[in-house]
N, C-alpha and C. Protein backbone atom coordinates (compact mmCIF):
# COMPACT_ATOMS: atom_id res chain seq x y z
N UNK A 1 -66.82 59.37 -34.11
CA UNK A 1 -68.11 60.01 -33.98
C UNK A 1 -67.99 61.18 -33.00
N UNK A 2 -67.99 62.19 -33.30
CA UNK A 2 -68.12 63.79 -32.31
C UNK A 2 -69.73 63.83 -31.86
N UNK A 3 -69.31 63.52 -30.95
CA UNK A 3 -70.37 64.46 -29.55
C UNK A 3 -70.70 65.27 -29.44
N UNK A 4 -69.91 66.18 -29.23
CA UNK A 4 -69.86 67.74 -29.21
C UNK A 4 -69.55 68.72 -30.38
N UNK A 5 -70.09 69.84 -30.75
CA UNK A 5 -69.48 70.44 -31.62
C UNK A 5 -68.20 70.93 -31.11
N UNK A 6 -67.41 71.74 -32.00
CA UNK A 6 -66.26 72.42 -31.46
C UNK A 6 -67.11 73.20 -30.85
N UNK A 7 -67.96 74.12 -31.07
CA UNK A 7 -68.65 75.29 -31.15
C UNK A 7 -69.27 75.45 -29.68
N UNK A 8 -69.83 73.91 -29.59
CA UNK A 8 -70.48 74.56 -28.34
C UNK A 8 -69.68 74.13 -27.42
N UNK A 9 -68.57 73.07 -27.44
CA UNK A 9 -67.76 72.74 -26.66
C UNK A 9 -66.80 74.39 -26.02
N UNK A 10 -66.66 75.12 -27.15
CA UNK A 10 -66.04 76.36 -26.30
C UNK A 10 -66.92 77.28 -25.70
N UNK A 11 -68.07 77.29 -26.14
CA UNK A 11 -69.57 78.25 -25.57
C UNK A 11 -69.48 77.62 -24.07
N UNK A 12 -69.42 76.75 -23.91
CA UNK A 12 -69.54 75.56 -22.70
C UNK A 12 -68.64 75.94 -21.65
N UNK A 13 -66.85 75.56 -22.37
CA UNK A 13 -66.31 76.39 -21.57
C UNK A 13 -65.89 77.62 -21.37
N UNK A 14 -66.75 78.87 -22.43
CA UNK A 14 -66.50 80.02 -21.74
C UNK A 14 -67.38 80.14 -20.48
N UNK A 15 -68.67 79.42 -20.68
CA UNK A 15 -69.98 80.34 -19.52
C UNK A 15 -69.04 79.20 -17.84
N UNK A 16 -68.52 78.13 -18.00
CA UNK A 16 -67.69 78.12 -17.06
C UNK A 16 -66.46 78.75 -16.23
N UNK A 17 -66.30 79.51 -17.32
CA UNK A 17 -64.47 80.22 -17.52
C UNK A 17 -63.33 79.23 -17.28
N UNK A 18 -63.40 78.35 -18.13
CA UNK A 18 -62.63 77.32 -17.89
C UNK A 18 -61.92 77.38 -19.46
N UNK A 19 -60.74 76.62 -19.29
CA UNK A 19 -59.86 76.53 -21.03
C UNK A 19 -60.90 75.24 -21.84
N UNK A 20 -60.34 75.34 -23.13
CA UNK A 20 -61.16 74.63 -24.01
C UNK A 20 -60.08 73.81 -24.73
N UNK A 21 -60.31 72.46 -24.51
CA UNK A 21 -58.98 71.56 -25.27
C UNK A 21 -59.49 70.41 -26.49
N UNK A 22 -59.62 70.16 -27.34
CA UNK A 22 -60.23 68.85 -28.21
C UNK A 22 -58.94 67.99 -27.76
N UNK A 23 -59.35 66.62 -27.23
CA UNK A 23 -58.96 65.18 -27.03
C UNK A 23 -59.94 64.55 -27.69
N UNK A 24 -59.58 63.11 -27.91
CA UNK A 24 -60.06 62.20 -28.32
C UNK A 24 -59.40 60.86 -27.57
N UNK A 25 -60.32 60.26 -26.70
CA UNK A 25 -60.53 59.12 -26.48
C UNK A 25 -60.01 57.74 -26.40
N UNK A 26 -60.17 57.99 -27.99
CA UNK A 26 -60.29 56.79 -29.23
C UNK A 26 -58.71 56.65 -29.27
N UNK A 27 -58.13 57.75 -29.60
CA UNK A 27 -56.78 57.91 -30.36
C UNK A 27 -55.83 58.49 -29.07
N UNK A 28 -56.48 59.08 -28.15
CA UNK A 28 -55.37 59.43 -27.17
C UNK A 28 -55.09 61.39 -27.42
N UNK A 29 -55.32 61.52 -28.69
CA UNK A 29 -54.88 62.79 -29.37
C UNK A 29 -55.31 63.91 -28.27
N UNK A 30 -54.54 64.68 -27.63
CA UNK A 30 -54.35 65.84 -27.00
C UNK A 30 -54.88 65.61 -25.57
N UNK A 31 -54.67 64.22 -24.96
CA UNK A 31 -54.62 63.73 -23.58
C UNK A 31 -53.31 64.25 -23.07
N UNK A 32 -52.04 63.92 -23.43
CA UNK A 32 -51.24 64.35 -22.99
C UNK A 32 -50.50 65.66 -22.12
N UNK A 33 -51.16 66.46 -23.73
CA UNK A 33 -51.33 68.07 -23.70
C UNK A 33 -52.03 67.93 -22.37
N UNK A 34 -53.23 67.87 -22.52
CA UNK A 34 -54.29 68.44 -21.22
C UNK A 34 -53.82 68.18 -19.88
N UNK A 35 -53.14 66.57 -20.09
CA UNK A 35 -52.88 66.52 -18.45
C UNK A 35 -51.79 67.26 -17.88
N UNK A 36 -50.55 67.77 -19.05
CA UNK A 36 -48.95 68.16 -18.61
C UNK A 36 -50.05 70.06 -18.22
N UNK A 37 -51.15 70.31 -18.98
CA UNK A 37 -51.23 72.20 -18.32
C UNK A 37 -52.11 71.85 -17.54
N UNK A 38 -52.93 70.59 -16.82
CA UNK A 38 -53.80 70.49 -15.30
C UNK A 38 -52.50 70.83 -14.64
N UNK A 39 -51.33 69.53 -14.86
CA UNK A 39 -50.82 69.28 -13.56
C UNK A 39 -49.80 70.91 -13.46
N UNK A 40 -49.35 72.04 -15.01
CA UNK A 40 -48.75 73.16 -14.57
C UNK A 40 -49.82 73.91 -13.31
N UNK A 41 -51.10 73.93 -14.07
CA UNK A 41 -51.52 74.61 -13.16
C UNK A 41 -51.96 74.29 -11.54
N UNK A 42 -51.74 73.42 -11.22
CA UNK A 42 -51.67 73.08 -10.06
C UNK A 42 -50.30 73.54 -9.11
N UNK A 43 -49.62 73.30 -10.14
CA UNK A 43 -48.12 73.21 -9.84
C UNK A 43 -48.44 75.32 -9.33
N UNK A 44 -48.80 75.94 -9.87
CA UNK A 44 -48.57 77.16 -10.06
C UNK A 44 -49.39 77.96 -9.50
N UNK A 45 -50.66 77.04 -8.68
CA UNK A 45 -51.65 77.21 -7.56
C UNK A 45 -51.62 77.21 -6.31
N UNK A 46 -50.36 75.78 -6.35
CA UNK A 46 -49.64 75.64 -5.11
C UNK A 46 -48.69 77.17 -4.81
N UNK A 47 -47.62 77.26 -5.68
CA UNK A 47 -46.59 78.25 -5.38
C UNK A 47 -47.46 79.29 -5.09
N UNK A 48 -48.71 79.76 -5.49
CA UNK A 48 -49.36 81.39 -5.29
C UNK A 48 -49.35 80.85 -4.05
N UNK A 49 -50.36 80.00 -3.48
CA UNK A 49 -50.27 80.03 -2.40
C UNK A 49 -49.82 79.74 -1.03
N UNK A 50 -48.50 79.31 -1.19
CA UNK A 50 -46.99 78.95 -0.23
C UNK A 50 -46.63 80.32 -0.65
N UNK A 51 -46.14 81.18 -1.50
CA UNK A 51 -45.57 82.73 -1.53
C UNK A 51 -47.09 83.28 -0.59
N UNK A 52 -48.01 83.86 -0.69
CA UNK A 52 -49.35 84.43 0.01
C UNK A 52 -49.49 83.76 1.38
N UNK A 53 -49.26 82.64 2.05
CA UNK A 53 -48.74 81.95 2.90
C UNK A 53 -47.80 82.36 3.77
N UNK A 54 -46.89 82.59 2.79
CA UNK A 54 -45.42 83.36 3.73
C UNK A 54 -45.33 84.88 4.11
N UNK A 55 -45.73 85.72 2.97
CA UNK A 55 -45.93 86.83 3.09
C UNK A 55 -47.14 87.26 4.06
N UNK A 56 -48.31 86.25 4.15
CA UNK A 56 -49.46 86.53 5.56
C UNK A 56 -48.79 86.09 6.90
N UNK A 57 -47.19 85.06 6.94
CA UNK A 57 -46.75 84.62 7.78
C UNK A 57 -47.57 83.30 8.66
N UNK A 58 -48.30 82.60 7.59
CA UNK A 58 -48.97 81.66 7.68
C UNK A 58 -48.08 80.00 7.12
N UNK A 59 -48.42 79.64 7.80
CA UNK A 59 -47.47 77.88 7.75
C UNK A 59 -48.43 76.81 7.39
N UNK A 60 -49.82 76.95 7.41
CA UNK A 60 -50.29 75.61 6.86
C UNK A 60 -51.41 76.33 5.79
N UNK A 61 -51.77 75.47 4.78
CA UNK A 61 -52.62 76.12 3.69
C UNK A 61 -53.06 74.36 3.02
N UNK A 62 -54.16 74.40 2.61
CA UNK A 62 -55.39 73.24 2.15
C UNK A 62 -55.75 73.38 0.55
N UNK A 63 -54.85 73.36 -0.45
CA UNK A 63 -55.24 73.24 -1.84
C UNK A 63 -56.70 72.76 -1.92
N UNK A 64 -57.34 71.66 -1.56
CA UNK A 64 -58.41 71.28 -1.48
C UNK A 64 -59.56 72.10 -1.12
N UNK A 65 -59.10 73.53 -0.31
CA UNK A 65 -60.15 74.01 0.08
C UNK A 65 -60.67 75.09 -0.63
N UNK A 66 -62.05 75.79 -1.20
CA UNK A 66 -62.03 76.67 -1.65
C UNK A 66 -61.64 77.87 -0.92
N UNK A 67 -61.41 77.85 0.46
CA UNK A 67 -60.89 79.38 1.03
C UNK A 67 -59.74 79.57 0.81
N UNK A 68 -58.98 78.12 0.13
CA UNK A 68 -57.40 78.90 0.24
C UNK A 68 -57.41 79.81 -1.21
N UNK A 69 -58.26 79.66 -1.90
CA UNK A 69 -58.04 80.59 -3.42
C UNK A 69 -58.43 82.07 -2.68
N UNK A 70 -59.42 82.02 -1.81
CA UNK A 70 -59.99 83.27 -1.47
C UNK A 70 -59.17 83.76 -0.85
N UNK A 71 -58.25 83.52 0.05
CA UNK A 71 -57.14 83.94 0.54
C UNK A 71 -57.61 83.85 2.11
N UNK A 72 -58.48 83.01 2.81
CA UNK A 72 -58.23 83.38 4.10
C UNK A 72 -57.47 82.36 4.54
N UNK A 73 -57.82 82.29 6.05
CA UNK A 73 -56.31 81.69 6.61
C UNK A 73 -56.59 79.95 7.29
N UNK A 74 -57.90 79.58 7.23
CA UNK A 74 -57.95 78.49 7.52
C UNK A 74 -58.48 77.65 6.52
N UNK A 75 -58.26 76.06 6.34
CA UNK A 75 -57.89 75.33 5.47
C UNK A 75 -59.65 74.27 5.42
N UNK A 76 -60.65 75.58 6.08
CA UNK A 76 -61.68 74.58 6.56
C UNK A 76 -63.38 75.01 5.54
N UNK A 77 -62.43 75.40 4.75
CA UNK A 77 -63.88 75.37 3.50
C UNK A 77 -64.02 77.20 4.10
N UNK A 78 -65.24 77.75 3.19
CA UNK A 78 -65.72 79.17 3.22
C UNK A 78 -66.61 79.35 4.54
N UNK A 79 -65.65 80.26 5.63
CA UNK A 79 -66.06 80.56 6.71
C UNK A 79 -66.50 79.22 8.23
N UNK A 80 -65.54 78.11 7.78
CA UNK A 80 -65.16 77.18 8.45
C UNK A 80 -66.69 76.01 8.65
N UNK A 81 -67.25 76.33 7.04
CA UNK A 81 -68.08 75.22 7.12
C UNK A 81 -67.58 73.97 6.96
N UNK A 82 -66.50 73.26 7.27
CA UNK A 82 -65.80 72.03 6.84
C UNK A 82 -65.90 71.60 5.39
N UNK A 83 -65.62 72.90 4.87
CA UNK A 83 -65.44 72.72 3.16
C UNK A 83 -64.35 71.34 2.68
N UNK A 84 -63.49 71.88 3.57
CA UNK A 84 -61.88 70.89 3.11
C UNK A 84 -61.26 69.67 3.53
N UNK A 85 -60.49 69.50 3.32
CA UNK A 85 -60.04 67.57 3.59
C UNK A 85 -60.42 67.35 4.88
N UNK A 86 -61.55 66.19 4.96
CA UNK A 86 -61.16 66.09 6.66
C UNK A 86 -62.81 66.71 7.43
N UNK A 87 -63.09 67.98 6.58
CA UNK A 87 -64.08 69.02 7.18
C UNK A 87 -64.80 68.23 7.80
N UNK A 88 -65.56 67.27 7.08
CA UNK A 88 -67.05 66.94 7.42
C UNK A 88 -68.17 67.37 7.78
N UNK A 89 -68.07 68.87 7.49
CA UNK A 89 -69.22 69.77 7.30
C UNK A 89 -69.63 69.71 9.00
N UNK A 90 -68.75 69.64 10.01
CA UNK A 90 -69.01 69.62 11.44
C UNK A 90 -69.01 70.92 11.73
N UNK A 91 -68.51 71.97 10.81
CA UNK A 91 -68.24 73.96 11.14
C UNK A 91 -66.47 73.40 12.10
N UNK A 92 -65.82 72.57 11.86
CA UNK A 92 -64.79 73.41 12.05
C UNK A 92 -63.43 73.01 11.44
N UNK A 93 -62.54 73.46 11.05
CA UNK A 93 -61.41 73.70 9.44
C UNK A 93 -61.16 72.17 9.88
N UNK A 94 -60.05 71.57 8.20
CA UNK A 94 -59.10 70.73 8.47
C UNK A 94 -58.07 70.98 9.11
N UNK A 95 -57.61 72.52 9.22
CA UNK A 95 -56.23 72.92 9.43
C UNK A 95 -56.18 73.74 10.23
N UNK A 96 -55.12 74.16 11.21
CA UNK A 96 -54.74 74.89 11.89
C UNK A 96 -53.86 76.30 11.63
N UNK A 97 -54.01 77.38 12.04
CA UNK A 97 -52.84 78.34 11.55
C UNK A 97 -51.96 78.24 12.89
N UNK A 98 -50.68 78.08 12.48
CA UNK A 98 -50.08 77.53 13.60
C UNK A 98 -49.36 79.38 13.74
């Protein structure tokens, strides 16, 4: 039984900007797929930002946090609202720039 159309399932994830994959559940069909290009792209989220890291001459960086996509230098959410692991929304980072 489909839930979703194809149709709006990709309408859905364009207004997200996110990729669009059909799995099923039931059968397993294109679970695999989906999880081996999460975990590339993670894999390939990390490296941008350990290379952008090195080249700022920066040593610690917070995948978890949204500032590390933005590129600044502490690991403590956007503008050190304790966005990231740890934060607790106290205003100050998980991480240190050492």
């Amino acid at each position: 039984m489909r839930m979703v159309s194809e149709e709006e399932g990709r309408q859905f994830a364009e207004k997200q900007n996110a990729h669009y994959c059909e799995t099923s559940a039931l059968s397993g069909k294109g679970i695999e797929t989906v999880m081996s290009a999460i975990a590339e792209c993670i894999l390939q989220e990390e490296q941008r930002l350990l290379k952008q890291s090195l080249e700022l001459g920066n040593s610690v960086f917070d995948l978890a946090s949204p500032a590390a996509s933005e590129g600044t230098e502490t690991g403590g959410g956007a503008k050190g609202r304790g966005g990231g692991r740890g934060g607790g929304g106290n205003g100050k980072g998980c991480c240190a720039i050492l």
